[in-house]
C-alpha atoms as a PDB file:
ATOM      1  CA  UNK A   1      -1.704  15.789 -36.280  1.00  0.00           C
ATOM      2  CA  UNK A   2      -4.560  14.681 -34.075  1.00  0.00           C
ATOM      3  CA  UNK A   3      -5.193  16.618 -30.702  1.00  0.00           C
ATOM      4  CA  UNK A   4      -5.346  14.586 -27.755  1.00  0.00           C
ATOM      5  CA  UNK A   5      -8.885  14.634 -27.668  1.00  0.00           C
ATOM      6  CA  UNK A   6      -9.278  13.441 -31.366  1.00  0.00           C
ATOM      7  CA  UNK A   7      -6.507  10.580 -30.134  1.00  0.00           C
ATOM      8  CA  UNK A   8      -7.802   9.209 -26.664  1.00  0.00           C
ATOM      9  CA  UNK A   9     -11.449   9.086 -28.605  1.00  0.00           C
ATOM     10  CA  UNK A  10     -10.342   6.701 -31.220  1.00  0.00           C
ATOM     11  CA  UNK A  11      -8.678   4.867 -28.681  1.00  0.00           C
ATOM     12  CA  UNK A  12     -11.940   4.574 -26.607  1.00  0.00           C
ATOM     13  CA  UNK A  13     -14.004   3.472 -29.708  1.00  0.00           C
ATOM     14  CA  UNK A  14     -11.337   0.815 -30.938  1.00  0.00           C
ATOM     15  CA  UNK A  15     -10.362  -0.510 -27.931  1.00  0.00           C
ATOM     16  CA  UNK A  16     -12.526   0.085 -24.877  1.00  0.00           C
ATOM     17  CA  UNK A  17     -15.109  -3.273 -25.507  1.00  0.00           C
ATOM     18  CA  UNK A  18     -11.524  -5.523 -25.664  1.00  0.00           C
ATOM     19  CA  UNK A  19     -10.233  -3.969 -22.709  1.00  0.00           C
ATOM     20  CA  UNK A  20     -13.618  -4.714 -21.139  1.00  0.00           C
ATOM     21  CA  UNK A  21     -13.314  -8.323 -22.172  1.00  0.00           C
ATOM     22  CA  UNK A  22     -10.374  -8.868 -20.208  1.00  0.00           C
ATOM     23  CA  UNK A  23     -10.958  -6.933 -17.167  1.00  0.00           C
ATOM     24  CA  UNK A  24     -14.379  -8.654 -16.731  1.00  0.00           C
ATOM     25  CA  UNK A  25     -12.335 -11.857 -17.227  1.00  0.00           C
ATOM     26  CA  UNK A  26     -10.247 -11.155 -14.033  1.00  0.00           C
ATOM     27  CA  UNK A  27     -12.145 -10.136 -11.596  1.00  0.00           C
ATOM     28  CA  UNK A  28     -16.152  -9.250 -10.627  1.00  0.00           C
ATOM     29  CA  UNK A  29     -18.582  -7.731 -12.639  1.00  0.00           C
ATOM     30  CA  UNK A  30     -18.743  -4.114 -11.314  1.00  0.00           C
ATOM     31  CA  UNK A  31     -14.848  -4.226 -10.520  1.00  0.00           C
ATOM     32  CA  UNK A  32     -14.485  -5.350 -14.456  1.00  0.00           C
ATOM     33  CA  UNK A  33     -16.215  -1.932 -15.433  1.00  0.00           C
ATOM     34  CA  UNK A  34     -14.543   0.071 -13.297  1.00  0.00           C
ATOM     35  CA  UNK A  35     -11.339  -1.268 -14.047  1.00  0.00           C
ATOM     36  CA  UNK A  36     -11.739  -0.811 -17.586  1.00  0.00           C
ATOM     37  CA  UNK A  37     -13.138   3.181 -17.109  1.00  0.00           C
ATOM     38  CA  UNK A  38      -9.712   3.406 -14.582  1.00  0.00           C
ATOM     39  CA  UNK A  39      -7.475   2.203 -17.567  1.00  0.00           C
ATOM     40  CA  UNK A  40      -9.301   5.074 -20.273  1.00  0.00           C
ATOM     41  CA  UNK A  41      -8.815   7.241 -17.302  1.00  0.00           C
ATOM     42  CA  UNK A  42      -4.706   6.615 -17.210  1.00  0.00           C
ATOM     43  CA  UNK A  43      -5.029   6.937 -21.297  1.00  0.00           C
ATOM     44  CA  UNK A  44      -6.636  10.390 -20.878  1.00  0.00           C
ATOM     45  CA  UNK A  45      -4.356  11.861 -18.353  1.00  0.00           C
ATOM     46  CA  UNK A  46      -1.251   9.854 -20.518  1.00  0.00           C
ATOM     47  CA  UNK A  47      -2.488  10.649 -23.945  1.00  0.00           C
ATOM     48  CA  UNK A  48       1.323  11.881 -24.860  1.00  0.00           C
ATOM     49  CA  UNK A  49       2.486   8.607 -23.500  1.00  0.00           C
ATOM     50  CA  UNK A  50       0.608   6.256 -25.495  1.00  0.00           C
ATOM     51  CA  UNK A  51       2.757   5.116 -28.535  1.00  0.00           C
ATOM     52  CA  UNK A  52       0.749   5.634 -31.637  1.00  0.00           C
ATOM     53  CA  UNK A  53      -0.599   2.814 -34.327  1.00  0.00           C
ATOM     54  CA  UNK A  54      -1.151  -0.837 -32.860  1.00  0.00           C
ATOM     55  CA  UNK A  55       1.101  -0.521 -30.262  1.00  0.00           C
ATOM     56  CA  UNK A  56      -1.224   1.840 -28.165  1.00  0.00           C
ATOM     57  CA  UNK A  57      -3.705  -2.020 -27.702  1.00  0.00           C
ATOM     58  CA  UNK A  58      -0.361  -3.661 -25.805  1.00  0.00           C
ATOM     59  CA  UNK A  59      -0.181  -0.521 -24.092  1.00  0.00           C
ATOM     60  CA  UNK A  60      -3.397  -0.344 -23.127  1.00  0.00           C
ATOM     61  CA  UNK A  61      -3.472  -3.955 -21.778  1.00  0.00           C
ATOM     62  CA  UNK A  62      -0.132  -3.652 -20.317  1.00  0.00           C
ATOM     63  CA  UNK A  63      -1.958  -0.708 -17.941  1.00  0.00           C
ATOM     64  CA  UNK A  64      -5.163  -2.791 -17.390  1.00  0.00           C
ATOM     65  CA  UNK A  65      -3.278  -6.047 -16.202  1.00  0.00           C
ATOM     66  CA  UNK A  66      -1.297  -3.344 -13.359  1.00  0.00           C
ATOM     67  CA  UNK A  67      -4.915  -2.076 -12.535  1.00  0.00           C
ATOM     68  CA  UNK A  68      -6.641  -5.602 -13.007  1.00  0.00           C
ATOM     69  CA  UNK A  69      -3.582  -6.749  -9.927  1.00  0.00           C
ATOM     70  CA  UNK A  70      -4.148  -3.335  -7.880  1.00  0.00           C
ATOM     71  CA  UNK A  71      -7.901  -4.927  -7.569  1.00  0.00           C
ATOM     72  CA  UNK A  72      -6.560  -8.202  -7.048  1.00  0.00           C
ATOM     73  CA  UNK A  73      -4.132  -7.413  -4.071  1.00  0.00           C
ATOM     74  CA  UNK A  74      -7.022  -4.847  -2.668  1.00  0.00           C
ATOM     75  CA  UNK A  75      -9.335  -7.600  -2.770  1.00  0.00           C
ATOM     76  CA  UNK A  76      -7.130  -9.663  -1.365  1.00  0.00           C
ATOM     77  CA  UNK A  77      -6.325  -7.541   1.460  1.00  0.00           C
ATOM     78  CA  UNK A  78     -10.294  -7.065   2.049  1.00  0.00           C
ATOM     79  CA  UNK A  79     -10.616 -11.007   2.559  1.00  0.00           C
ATOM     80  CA  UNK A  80      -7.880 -11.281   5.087  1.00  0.00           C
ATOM     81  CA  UNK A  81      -9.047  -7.989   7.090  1.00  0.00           C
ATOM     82  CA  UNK A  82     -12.906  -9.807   7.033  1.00  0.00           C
ATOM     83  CA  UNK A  83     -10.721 -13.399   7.993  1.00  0.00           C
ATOM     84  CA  UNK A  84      -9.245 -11.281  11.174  1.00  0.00           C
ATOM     85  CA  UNK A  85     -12.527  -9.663  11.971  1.00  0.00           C
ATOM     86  CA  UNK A  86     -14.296 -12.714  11.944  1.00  0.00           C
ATOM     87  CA  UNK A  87     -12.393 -14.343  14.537  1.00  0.00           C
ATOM     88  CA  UNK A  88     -14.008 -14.676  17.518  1.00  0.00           C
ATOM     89  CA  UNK A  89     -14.189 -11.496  19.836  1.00  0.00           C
ATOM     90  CA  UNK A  90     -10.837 -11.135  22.108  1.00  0.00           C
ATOM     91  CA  UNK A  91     -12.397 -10.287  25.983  1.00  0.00           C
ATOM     92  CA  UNK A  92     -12.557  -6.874  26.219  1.00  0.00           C
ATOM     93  CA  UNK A  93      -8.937  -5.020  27.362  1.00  0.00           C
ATOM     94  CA  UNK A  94      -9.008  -3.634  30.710  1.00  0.00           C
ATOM     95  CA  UNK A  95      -8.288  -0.496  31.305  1.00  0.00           C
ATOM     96  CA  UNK A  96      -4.540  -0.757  32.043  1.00  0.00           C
ATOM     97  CA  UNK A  97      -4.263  -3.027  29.041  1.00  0.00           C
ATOM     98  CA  UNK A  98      -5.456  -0.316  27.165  1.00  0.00           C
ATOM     99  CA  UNK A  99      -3.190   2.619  28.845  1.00  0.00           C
ATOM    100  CA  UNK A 100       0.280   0.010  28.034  1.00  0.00           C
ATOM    101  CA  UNK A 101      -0.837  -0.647  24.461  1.00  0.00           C
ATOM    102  CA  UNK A 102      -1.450   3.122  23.678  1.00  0.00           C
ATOM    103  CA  UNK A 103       1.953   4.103  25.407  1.00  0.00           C
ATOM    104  CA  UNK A 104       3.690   0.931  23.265  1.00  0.00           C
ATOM    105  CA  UNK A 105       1.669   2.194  19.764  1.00  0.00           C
ATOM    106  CA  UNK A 106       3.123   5.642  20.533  1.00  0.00           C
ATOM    107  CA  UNK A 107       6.889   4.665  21.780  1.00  0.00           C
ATOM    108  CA  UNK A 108       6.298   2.732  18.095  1.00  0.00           C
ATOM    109  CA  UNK A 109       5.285   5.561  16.443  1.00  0.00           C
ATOM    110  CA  UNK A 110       7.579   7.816  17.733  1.00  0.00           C
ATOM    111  CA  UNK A 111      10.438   5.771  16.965  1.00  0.00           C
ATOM    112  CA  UNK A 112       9.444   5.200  13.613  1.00  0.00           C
ATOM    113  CA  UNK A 113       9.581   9.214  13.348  1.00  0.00           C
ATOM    114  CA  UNK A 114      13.144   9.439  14.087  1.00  0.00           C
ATOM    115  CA  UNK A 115      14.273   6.602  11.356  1.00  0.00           C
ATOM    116  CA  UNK A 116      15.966   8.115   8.374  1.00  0.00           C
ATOM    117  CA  UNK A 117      13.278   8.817   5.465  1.00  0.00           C
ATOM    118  CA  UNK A 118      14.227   5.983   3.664  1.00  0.00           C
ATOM    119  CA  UNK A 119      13.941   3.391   6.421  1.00  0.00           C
ATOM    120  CA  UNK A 120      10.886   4.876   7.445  1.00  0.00           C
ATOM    121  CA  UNK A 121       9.377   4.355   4.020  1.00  0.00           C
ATOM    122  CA  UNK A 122      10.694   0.808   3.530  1.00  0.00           C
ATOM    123  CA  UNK A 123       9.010  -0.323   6.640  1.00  0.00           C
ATOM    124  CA  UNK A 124       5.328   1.153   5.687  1.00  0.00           C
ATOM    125  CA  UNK A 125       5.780  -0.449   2.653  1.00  0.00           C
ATOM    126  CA  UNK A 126       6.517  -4.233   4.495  1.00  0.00           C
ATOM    127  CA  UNK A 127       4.188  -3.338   7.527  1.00  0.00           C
ATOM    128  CA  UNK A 128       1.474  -1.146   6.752  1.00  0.00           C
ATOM    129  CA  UNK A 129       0.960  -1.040   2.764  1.00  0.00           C
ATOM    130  CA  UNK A 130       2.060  -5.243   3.408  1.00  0.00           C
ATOM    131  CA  UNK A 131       3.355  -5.227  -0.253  1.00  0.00           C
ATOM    132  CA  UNK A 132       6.074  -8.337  -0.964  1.00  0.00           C
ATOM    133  CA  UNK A 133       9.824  -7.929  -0.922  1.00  0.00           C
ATOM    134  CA  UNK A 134       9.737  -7.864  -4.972  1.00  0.00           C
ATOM    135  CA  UNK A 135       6.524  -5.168  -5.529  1.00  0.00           C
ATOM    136  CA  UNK A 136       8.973  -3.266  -2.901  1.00  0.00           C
ATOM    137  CA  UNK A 137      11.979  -4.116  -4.371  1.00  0.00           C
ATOM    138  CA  UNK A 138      10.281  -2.702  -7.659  1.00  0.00           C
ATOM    139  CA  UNK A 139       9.336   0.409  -6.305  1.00  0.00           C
ATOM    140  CA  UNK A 140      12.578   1.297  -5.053  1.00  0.00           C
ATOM    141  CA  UNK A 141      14.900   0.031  -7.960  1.00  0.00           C
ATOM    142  CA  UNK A 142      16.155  -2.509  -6.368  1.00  0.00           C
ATOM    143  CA  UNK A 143      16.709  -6.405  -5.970  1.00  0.00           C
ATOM    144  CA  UNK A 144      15.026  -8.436  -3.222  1.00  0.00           C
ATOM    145  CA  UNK A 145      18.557  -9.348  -1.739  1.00  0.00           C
ATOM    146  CA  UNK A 146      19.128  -5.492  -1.523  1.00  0.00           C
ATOM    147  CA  UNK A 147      15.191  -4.892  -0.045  1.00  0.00           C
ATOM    148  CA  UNK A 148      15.827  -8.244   2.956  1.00  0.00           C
ATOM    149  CA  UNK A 149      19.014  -6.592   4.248  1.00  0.00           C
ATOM    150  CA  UNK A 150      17.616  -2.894   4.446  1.00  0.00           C
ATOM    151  CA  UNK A 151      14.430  -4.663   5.537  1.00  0.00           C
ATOM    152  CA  UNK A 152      16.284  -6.539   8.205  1.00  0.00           C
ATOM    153  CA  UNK A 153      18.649  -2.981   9.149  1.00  0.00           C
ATOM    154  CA  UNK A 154      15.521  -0.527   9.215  1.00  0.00           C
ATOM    155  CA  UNK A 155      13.875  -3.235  12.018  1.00  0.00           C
ATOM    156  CA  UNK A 156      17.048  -3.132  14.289  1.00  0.00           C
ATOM    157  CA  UNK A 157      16.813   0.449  13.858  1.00  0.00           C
ATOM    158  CA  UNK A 158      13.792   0.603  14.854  1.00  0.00           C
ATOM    159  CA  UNK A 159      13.789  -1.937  17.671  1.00  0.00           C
ATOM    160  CA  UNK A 160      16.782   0.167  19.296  1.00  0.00           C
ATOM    161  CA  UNK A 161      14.514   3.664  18.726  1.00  0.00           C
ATOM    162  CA  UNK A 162      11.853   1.878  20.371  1.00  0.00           C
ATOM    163  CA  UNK A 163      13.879   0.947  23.184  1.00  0.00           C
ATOM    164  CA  UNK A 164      15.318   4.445  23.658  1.00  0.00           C
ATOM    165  CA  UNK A 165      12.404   6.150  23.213  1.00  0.00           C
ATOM    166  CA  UNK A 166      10.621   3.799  25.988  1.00  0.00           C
ATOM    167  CA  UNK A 167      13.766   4.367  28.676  1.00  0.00           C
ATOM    168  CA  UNK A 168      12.706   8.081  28.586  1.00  0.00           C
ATOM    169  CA  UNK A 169      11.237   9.137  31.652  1.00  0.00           C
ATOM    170  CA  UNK A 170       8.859  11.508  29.237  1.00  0.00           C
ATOM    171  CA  UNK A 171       7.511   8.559  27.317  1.00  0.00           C
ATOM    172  CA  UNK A 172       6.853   6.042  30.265  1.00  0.00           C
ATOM    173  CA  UNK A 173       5.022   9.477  32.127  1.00  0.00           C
ATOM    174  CA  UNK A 174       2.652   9.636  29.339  1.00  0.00           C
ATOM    175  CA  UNK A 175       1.578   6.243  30.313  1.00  0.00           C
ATOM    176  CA  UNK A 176       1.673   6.460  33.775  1.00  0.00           C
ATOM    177  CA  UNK A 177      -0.148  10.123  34.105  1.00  0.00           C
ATOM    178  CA  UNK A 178      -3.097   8.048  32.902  1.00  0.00           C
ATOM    179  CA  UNK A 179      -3.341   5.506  35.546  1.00  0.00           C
ATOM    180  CA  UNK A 180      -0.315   5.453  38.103  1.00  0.00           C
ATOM    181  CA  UNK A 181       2.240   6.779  40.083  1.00  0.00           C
ATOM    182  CA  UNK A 182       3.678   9.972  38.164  1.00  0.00           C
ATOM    183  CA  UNK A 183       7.609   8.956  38.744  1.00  0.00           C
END
């Protein structure tokens, strides 16, 4: 029986150049290279995973095509963050634009804090990771039906936190010690 060494190396010299091949096929030149070394690295750290025999190649490409997309999606989140940026500059805020927006991002954050776990989680995965209903729906074992409803509950939820936690005299004085009245 080979050690896991002896196995991940005869992987690497029989398959590595193919799994080149079609990461360099999918996306850029450097990303091809390090998408490849990324898919020897899941081998290594999965060597008791990988079936034996021929299988191990369909293996092998099954994990390149999920790290081939992870470069996809990141480079595709790179081109809309350089579309946003490159609109032109917004006039500056002034300063009480600035105080209402931090106190609004906060009464956001803080009701996101009191949502359950699992609504919580569900609506970083929509809003800030911006993954679609079905790579969400995937992650948590469920259907896309079953991922629009929760979607749909968690933001009610959070809407009414929001509005609770903005109604309390403690939230609104965090905004207000900055540039107001103190009531």
């Amino acid at each position: 029986m080979p050690t896991g060494k002896e196995r991940f190396d005869r992987l690497y010299d029989r398959y590595f150049q193919e799994v080149l091949a079609y990461c360099l096929r999918r996306v850029a030149t450097a990303d091809g290279y390090a998408a490849a070394n990324e898919v020897f690295e899941i081998a290594w750290r999965r060597i008791s995973d990988v079936p034996e025999g021929d299988v191990a190649r369909a293996w092998l490409f099954t994990v390149a095509r999920r790290v081939v997309y992870r470069y996809w999606r990141g480079a595709s989140r790179f081109r809309r963050l350089i579309g946003r940026a490159s609109v032109v500059d917004p006039p500056p805020l002034l300063p009480e634009e600035v105080v209402v927006r931090r106190v609004e991002l906060d009464g956001v954050l803080e009701a996101l804090a009191r949502l359950n776990p699992g609504d919580r989680e569900l609506l970083q995965l929509a809003a800030w990771e911006e993954l679609p209903h079905a790579e969400i729906a995937e992650s948590l074992g469920c259907s896309v039906a079953a991922v629009d409803q929760r979607l749909h509950r968690a933001k009610g939820k959070l809407a009414a936190e929001y509005d609770r936690v903005m109604e309390h005299p403690k939230a609104r004085a965090r905004g207000v010690a900055a540039g107001g009245d103190g009531s």
